[in-house]
PDB file of N, CA and C in Angstrom:
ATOM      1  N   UNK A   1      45.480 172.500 102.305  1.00  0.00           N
ATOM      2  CA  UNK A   1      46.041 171.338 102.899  1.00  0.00           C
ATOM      3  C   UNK A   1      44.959 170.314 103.234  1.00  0.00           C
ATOM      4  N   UNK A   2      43.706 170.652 102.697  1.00  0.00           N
ATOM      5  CA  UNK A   2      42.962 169.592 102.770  1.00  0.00           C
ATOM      6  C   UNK A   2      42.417 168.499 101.886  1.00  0.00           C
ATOM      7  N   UNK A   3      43.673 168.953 100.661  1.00  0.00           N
ATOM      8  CA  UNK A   3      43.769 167.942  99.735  1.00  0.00           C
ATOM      9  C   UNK A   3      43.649 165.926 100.184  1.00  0.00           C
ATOM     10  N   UNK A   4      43.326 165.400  99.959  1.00  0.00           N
ATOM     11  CA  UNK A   4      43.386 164.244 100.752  1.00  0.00           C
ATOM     12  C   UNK A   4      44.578 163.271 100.026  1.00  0.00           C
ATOM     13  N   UNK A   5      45.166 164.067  98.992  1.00  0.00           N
ATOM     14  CA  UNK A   5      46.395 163.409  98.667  1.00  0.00           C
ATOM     15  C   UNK A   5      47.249 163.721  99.045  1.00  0.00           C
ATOM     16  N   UNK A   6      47.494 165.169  99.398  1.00  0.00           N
ATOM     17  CA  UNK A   6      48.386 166.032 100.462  1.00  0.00           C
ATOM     18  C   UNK A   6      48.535 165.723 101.280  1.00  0.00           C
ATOM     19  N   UNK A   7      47.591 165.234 102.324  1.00  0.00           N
ATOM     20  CA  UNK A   7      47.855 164.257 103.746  1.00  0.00           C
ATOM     21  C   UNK A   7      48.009 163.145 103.396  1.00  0.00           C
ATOM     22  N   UNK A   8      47.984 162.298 102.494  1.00  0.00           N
ATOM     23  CA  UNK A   8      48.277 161.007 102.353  1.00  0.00           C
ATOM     24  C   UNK A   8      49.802 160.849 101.839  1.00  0.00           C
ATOM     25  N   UNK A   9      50.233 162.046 101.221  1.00  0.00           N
ATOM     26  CA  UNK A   9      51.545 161.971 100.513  1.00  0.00           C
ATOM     27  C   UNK A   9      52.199 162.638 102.503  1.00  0.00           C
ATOM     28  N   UNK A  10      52.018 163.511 103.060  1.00  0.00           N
ATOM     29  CA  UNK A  10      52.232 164.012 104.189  1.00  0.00           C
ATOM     30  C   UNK A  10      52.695 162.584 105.012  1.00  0.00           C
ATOM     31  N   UNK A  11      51.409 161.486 105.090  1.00  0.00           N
ATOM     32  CA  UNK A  11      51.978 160.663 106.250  1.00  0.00           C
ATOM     33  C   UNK A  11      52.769 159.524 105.803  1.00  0.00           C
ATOM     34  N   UNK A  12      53.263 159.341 103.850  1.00  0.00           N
ATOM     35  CA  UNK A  12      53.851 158.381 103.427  1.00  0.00           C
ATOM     36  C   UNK A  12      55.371 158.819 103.366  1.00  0.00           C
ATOM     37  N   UNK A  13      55.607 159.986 103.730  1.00  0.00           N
ATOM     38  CA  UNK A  13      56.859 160.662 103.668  1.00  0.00           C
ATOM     39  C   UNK A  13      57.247 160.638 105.120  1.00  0.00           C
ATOM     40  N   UNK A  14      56.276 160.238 106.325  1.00  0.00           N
ATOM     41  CA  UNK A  14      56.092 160.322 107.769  1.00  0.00           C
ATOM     42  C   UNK A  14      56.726 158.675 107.703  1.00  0.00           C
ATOM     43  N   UNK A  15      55.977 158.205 107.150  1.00  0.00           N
ATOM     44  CA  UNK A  15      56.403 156.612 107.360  1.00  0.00           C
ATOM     45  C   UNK A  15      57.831 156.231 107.011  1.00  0.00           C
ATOM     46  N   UNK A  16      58.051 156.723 105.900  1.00  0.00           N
ATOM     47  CA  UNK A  16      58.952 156.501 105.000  1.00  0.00           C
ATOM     48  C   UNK A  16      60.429 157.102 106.024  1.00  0.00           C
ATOM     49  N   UNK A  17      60.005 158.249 106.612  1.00  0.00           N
ATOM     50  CA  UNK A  17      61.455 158.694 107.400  1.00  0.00           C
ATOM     51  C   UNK A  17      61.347 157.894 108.744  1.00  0.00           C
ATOM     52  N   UNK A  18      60.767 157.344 109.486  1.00  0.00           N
ATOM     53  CA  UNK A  18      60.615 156.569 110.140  1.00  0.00           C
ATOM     54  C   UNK A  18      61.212 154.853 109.935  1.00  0.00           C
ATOM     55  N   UNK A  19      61.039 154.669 109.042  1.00  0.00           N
ATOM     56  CA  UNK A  19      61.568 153.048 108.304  1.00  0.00           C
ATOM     57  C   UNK A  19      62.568 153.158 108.259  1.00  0.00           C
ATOM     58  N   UNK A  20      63.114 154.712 107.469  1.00  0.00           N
ATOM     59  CA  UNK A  20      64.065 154.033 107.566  1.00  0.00           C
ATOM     60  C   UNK A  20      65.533 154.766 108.546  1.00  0.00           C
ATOM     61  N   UNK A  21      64.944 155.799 109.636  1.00  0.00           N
ATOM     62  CA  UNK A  21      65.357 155.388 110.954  1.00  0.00           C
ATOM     63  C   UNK A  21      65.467 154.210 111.430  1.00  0.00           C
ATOM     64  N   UNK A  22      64.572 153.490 111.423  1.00  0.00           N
ATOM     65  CA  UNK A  22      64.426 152.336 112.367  1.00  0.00           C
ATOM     66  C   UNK A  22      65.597 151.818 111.333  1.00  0.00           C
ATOM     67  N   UNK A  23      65.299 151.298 110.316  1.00  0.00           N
ATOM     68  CA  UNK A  23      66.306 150.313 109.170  1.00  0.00           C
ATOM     69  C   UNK A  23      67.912 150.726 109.573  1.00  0.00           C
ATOM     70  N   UNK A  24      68.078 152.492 109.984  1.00  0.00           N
ATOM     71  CA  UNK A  24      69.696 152.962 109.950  1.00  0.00           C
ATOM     72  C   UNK A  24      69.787 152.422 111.163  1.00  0.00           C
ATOM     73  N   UNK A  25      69.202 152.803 112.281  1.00  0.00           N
ATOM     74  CA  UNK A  25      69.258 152.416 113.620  1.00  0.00           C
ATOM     75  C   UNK A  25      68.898 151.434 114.419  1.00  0.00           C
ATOM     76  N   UNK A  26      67.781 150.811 114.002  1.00  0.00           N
ATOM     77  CA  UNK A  26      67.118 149.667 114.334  1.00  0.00           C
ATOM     78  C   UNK A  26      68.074 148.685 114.166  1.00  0.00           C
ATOM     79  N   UNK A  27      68.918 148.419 113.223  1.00  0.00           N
ATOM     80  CA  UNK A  27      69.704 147.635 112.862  1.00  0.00           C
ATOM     81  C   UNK A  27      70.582 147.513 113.444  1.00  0.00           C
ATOM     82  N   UNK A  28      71.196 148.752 113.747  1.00  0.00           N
ATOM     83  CA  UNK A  28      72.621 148.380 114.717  1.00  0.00           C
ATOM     84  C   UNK A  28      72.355 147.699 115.907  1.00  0.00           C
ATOM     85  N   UNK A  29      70.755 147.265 116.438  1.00  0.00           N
ATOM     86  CA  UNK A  29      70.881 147.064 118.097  1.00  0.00           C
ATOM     87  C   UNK A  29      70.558 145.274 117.568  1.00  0.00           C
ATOM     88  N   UNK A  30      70.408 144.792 116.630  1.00  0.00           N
ATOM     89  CA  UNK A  30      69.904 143.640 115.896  1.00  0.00           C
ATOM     90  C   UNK A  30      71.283 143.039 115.238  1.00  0.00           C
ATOM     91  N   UNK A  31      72.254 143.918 114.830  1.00  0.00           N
ATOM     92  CA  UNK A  31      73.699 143.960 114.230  1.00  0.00           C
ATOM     93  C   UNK A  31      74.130 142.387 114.908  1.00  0.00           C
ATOM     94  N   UNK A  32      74.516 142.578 116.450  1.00  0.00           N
ATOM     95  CA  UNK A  32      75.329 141.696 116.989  1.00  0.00           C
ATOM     96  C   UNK A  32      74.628 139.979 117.069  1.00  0.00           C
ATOM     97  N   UNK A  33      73.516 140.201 117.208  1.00  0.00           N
ATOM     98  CA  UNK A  33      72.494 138.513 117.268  1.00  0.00           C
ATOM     99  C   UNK A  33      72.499 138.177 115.953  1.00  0.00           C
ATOM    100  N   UNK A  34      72.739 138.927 114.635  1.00  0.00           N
ATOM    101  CA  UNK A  34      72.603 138.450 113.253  1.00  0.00           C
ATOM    102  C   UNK A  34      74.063 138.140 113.135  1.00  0.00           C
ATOM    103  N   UNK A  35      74.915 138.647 113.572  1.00  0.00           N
ATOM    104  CA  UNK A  35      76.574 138.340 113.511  1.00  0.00           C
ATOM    105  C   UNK A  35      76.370 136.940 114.297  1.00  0.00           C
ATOM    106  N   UNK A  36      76.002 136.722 115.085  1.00  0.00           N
ATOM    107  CA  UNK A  36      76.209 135.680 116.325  1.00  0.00           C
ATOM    108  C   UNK A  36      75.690 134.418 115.235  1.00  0.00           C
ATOM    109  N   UNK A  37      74.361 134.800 115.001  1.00  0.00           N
ATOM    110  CA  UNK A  37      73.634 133.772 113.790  1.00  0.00           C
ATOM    111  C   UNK A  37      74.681 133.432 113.228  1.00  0.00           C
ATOM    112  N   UNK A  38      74.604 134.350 111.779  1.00  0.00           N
ATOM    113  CA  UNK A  38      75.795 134.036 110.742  1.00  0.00           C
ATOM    114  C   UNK A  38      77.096 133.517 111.169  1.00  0.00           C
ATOM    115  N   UNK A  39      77.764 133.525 112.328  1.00  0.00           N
ATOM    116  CA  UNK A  39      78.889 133.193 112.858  1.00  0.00           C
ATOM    117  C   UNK A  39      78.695 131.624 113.366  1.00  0.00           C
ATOM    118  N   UNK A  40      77.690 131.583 114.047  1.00  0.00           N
ATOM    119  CA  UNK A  40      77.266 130.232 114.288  1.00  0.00           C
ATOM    120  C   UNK A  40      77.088 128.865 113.279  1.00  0.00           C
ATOM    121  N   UNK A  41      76.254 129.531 112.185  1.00  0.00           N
ATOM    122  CA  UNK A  41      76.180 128.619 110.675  1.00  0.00           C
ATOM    123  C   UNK A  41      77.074 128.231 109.887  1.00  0.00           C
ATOM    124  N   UNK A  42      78.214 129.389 110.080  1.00  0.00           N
ATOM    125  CA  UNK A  42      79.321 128.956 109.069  1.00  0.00           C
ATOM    126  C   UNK A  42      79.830 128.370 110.152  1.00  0.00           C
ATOM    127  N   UNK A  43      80.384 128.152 111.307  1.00  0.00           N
ATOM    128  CA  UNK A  43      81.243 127.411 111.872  1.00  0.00           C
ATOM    129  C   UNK A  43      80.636 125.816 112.091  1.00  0.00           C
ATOM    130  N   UNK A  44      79.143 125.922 111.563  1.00  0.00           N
ATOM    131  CA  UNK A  44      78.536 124.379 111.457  1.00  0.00           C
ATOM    132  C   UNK A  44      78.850 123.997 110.359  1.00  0.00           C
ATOM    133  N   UNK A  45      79.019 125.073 109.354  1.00  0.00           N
ATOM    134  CA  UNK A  45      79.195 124.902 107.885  1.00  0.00           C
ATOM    135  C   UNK A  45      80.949 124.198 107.418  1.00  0.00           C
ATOM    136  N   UNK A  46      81.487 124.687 108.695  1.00  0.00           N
ATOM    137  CA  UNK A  46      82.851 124.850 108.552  1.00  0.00           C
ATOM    138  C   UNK A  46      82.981 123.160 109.376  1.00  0.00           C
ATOM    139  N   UNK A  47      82.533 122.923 110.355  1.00  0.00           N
ATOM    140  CA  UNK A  47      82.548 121.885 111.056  1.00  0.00           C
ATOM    141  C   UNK A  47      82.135 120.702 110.087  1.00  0.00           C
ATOM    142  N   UNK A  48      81.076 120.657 109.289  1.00  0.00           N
ATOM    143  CA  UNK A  48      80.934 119.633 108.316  1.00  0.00           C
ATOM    144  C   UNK A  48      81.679 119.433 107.238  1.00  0.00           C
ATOM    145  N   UNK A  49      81.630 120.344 106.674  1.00  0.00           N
ATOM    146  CA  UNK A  49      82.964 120.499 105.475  1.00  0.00           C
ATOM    147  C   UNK A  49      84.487 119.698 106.026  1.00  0.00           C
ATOM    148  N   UNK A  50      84.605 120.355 107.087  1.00  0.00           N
ATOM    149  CA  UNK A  50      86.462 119.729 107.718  1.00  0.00           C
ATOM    150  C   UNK A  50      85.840 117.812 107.864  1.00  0.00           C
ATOM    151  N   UNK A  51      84.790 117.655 108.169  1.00  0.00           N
ATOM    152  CA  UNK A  51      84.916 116.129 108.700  1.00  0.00           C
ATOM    153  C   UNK A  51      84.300 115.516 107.348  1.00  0.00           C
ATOM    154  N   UNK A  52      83.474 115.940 106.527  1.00  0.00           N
ATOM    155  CA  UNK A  52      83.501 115.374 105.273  1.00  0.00           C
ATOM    156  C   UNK A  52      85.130 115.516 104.282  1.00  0.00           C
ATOM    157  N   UNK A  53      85.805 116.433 104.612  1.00  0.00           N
ATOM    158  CA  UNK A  53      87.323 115.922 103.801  1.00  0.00           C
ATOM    159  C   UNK A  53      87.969 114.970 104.553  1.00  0.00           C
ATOM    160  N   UNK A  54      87.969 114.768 105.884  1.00  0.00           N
ATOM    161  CA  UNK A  54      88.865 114.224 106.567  1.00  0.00           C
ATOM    162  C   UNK A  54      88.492 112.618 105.952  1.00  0.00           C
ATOM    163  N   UNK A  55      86.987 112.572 106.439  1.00  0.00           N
ATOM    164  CA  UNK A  55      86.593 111.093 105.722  1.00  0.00           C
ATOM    165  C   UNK A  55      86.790 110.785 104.400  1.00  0.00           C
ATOM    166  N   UNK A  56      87.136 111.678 103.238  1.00  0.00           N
ATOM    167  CA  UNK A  56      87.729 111.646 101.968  1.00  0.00           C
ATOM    168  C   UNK A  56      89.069 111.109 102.278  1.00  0.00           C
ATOM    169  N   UNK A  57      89.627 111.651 102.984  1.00  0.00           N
ATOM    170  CA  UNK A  57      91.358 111.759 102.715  1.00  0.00           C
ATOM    171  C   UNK A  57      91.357 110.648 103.698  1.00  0.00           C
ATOM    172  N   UNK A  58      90.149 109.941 105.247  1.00  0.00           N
ATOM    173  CA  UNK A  58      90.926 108.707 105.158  1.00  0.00           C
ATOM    174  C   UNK A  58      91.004 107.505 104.213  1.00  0.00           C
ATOM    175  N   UNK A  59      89.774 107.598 103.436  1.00  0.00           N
ATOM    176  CA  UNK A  59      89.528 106.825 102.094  1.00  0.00           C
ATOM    177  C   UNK A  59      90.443 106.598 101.817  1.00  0.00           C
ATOM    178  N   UNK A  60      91.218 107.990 100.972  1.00  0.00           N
ATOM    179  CA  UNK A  60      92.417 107.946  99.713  1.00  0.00           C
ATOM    180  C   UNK A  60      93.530 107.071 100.658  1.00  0.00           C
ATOM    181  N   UNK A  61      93.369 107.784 101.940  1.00  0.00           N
ATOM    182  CA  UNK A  61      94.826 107.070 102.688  1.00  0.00           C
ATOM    183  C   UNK A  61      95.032 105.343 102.599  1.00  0.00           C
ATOM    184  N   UNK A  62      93.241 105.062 102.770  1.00  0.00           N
ATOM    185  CA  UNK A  62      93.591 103.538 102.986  1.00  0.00           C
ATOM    186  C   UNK A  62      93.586 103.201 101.712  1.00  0.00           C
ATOM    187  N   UNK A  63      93.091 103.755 100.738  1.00  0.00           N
ATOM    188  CA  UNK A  63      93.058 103.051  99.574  1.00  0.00           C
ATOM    189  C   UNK A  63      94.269 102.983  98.673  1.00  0.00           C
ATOM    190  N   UNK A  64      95.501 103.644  99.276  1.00  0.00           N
ATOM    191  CA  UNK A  64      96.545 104.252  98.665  1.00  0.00           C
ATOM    192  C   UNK A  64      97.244 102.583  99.346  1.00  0.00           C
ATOM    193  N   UNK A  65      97.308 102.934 100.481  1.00  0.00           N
ATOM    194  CA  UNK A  65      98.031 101.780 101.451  1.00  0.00           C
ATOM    195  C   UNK A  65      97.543 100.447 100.764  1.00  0.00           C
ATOM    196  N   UNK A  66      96.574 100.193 100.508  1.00  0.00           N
ATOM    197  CA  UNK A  66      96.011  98.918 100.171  1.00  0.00           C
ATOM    198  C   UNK A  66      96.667  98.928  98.763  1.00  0.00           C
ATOM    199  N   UNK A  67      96.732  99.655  97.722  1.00  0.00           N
ATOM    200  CA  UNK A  67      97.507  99.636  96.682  1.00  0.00           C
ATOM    201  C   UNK A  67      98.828  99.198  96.656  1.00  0.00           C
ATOM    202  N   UNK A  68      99.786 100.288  97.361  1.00  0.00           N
ATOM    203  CA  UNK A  68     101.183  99.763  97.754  1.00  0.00           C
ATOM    204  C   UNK A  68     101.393  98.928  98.076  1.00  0.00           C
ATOM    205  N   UNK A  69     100.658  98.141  99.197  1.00  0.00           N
ATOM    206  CA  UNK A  69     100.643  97.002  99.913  1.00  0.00           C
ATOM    207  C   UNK A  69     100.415  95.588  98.192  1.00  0.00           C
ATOM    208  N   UNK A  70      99.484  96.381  97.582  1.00  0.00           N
ATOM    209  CA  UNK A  70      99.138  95.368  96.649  1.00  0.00           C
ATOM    210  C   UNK A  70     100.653  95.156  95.742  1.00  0.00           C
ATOM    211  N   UNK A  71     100.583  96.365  95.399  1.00  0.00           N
ATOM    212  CA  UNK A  71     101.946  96.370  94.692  1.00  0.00           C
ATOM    213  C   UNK A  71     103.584  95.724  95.208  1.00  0.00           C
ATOM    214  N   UNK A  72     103.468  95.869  96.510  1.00  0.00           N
ATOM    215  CA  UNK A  72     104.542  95.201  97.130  1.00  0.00           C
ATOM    216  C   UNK A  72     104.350  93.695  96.694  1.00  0.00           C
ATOM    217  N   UNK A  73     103.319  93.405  97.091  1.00  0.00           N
ATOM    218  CA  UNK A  73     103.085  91.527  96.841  1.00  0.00           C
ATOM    219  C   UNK A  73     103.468  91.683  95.596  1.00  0.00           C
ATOM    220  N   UNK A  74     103.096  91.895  94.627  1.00  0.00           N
ATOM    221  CA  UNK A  74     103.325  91.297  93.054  1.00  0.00           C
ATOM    222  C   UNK A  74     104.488  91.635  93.162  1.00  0.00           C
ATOM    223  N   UNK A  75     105.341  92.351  93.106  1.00  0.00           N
ATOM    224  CA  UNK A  75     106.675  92.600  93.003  1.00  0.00           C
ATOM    225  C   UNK A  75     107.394  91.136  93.757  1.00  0.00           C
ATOM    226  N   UNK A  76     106.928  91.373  94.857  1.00  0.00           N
ATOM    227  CA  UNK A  76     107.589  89.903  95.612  1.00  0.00           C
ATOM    228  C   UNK A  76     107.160  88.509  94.686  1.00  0.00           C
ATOM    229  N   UNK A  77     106.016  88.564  93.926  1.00  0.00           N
ATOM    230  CA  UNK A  77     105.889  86.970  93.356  1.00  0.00           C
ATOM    231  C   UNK A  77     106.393  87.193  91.810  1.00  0.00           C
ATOM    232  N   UNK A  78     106.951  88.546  91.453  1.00  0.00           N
ATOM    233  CA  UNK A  78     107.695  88.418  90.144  1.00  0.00           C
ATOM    234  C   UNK A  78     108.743  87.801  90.775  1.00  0.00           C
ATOM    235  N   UNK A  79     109.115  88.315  91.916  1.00  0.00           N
ATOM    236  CA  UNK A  79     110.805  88.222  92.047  1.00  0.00           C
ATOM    237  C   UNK A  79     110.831  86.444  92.514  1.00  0.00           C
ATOM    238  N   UNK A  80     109.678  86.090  93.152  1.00  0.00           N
ATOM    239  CA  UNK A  80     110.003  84.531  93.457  1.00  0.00           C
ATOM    240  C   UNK A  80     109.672  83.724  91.806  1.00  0.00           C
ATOM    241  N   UNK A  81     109.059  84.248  91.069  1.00  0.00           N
ATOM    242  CA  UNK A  81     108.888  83.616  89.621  1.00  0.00           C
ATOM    243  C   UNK A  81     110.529  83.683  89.070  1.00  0.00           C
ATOM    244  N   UNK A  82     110.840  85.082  89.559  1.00  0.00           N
ATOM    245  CA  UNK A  82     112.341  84.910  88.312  1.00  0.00           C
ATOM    246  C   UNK A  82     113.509  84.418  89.091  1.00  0.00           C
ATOM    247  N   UNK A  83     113.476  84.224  90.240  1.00  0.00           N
ATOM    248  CA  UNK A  83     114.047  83.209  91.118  1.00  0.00           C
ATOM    249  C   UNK A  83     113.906  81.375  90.606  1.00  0.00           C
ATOM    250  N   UNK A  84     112.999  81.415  90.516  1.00  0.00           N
ATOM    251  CA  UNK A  84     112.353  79.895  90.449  1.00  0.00           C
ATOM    252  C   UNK A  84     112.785  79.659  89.298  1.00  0.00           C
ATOM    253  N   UNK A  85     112.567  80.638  87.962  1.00  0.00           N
ATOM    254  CA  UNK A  85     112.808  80.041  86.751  1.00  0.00           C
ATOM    255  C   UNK A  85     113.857  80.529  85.867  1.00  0.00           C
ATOM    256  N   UNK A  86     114.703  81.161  86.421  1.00  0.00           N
ATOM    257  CA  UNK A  86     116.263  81.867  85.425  1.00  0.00           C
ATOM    258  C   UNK A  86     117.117  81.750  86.521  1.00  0.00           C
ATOM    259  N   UNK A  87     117.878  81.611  85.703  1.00  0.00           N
ATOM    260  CA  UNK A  87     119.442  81.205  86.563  1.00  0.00           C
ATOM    261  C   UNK A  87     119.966  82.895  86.946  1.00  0.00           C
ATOM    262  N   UNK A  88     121.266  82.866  87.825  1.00  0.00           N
ATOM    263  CA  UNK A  88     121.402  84.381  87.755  1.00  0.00           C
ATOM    264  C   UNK A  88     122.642  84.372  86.912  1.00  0.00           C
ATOM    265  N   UNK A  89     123.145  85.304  86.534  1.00  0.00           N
ATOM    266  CA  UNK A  89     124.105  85.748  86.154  1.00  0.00           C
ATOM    267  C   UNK A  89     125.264  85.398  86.541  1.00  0.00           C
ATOM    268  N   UNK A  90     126.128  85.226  87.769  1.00  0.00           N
ATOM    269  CA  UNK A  90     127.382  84.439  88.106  1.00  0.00           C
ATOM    270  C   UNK A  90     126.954  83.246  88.329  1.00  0.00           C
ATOM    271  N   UNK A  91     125.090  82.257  88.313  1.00  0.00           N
ATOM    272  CA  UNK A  91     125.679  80.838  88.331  1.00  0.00           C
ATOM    273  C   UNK A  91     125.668  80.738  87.258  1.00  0.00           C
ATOM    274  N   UNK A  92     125.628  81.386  86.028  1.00  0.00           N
ATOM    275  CA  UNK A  92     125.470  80.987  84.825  1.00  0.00           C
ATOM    276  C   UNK A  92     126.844  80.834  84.202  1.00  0.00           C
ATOM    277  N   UNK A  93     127.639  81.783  84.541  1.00  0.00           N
ATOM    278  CA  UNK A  93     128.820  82.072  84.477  1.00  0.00           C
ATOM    279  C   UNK A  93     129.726  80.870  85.174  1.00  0.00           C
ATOM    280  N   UNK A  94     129.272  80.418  86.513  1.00  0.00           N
ATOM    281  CA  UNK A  94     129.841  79.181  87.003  1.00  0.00           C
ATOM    282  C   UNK A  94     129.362  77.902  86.301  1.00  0.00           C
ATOM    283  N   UNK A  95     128.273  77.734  85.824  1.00  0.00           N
ATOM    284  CA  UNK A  95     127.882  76.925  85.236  1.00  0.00           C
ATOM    285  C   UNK A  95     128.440  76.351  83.688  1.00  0.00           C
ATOM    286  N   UNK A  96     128.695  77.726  82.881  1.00  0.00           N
ATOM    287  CA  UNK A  96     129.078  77.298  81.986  1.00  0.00           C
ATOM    288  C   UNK A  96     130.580  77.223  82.203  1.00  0.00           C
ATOM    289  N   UNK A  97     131.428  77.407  82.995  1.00  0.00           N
ATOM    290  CA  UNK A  97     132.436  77.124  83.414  1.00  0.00           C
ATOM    291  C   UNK A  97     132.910  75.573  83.647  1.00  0.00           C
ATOM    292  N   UNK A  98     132.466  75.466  84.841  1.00  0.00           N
ATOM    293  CA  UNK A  98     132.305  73.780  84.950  1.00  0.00           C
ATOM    294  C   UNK A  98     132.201  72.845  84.241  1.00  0.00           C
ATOM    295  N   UNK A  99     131.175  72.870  83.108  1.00  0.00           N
ATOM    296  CA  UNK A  99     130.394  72.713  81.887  1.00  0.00           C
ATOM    297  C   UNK A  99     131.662  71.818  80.865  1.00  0.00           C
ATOM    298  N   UNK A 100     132.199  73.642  80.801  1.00  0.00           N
ATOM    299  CA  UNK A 100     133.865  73.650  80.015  1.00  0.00           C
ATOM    300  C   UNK A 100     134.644  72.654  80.491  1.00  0.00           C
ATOM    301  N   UNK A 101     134.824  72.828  82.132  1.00  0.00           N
ATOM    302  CA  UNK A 101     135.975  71.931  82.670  1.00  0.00           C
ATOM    303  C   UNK A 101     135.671  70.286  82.319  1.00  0.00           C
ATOM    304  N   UNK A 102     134.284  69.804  82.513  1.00  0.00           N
ATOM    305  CA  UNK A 102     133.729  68.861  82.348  1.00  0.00           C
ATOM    306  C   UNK A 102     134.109  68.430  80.359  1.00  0.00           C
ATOM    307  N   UNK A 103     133.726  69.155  79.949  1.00  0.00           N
ATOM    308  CA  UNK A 103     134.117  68.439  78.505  1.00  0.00           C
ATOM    309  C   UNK A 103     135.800  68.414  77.654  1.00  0.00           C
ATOM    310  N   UNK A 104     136.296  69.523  78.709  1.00  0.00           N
ATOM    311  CA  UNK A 104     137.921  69.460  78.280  1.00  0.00           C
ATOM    312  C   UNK A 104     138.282  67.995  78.624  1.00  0.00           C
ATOM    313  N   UNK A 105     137.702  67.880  79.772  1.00  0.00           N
ATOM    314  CA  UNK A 105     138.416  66.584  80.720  1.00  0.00           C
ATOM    315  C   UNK A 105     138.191  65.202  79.813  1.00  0.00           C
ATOM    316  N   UNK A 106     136.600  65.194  79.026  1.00  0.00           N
ATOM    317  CA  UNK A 106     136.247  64.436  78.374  1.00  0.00           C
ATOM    318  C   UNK A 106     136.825  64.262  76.935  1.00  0.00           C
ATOM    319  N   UNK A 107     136.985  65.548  75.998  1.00  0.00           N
ATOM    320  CA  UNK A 107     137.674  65.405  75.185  1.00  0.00           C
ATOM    321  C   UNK A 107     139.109  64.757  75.727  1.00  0.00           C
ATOM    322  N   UNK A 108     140.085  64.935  76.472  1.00  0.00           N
ATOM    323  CA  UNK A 108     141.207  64.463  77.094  1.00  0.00           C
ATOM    324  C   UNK A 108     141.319  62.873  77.295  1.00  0.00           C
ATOM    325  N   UNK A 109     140.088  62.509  77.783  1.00  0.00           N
ATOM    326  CA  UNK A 109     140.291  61.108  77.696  1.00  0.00           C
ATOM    327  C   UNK A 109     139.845  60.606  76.807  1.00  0.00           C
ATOM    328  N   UNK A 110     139.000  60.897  75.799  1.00  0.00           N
ATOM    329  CA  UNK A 110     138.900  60.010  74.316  1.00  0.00           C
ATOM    330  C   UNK A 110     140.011  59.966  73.616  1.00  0.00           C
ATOM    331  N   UNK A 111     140.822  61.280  73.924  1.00  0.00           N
ATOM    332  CA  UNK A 111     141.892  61.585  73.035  1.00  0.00           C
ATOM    333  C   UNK A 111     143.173  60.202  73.686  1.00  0.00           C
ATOM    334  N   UNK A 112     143.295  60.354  75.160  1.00  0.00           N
ATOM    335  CA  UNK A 112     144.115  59.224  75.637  1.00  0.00           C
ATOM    336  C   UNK A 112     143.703  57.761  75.143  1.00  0.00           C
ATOM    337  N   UNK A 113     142.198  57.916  75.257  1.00  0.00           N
ATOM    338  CA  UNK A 113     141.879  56.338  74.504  1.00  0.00           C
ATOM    339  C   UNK A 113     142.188  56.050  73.193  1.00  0.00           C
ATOM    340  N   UNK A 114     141.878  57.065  72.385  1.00  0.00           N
ATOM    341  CA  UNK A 114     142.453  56.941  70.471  1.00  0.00           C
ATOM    342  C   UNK A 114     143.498  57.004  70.437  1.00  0.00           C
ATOM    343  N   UNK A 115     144.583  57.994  71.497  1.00  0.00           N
ATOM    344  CA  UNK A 115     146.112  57.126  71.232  1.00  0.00           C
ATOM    345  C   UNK A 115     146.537  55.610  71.834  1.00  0.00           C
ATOM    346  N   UNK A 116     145.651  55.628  72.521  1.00  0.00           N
ATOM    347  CA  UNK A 116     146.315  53.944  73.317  1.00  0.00           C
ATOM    348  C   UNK A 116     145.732  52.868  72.255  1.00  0.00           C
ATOM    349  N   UNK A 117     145.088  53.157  71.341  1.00  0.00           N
ATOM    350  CA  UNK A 117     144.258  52.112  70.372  1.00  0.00           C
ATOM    351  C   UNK A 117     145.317  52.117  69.288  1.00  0.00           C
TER     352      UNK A 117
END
């Protein structure tokens, strides 16, 4: 046993059960402050993440609103364009009505004038 690799292999097998005592056991008393850590980071992790979407989604919100809003106007200046420049449908209908009454009446009196001639 006075090999000097024999005691050197002796106190690396000494160390070695020792490490990793400490590593099985050592750990559990270290367990709860590394939980506390890790628990702490993600909830910073978690805290930035939630307020970087929120500031996304108020983006989309206003940018959505500002759209609709856009879209409402043009809709309103088609509808004052086709207001302004087409007749609707029943005055057209009254129109060419009248129109009628107006040239019956006129044919009627040329016709009274070419018989009175």
């Amino acid at each position: 046993m006075n090999d000097p690799w024999t005691i050197a292999t002796v106190i690396a097998a000494i160390a070695l059960v020792v490490n990793l005592v400490q590593r099985i056991f050592g750990a559990g008393s270290n367990l709860p402050i590394a939980l506390a850590a890790v628990e702490a980071r993600l909830t910073i992790a978690i805290d930035g993440a939630r307020k970087e979407i929120e500031e996304r989604q108020d983006v989309h919100v206003h940018d959505t609103g500002e759209t609709i809003a856009a879209l409402k106007e043009h809709v309103r200046q088609v509808e004052f364009h086709l207001r302004d420049n087409y007749v609707r449908k029943d005055d057209f209908s009254e129109m060419l009505r009248i129109n009628f009454l107006n040239i019956t009446s006129r044919l009627d009196r040329i016709e009274k004038t070419l018989d009175t001639k």
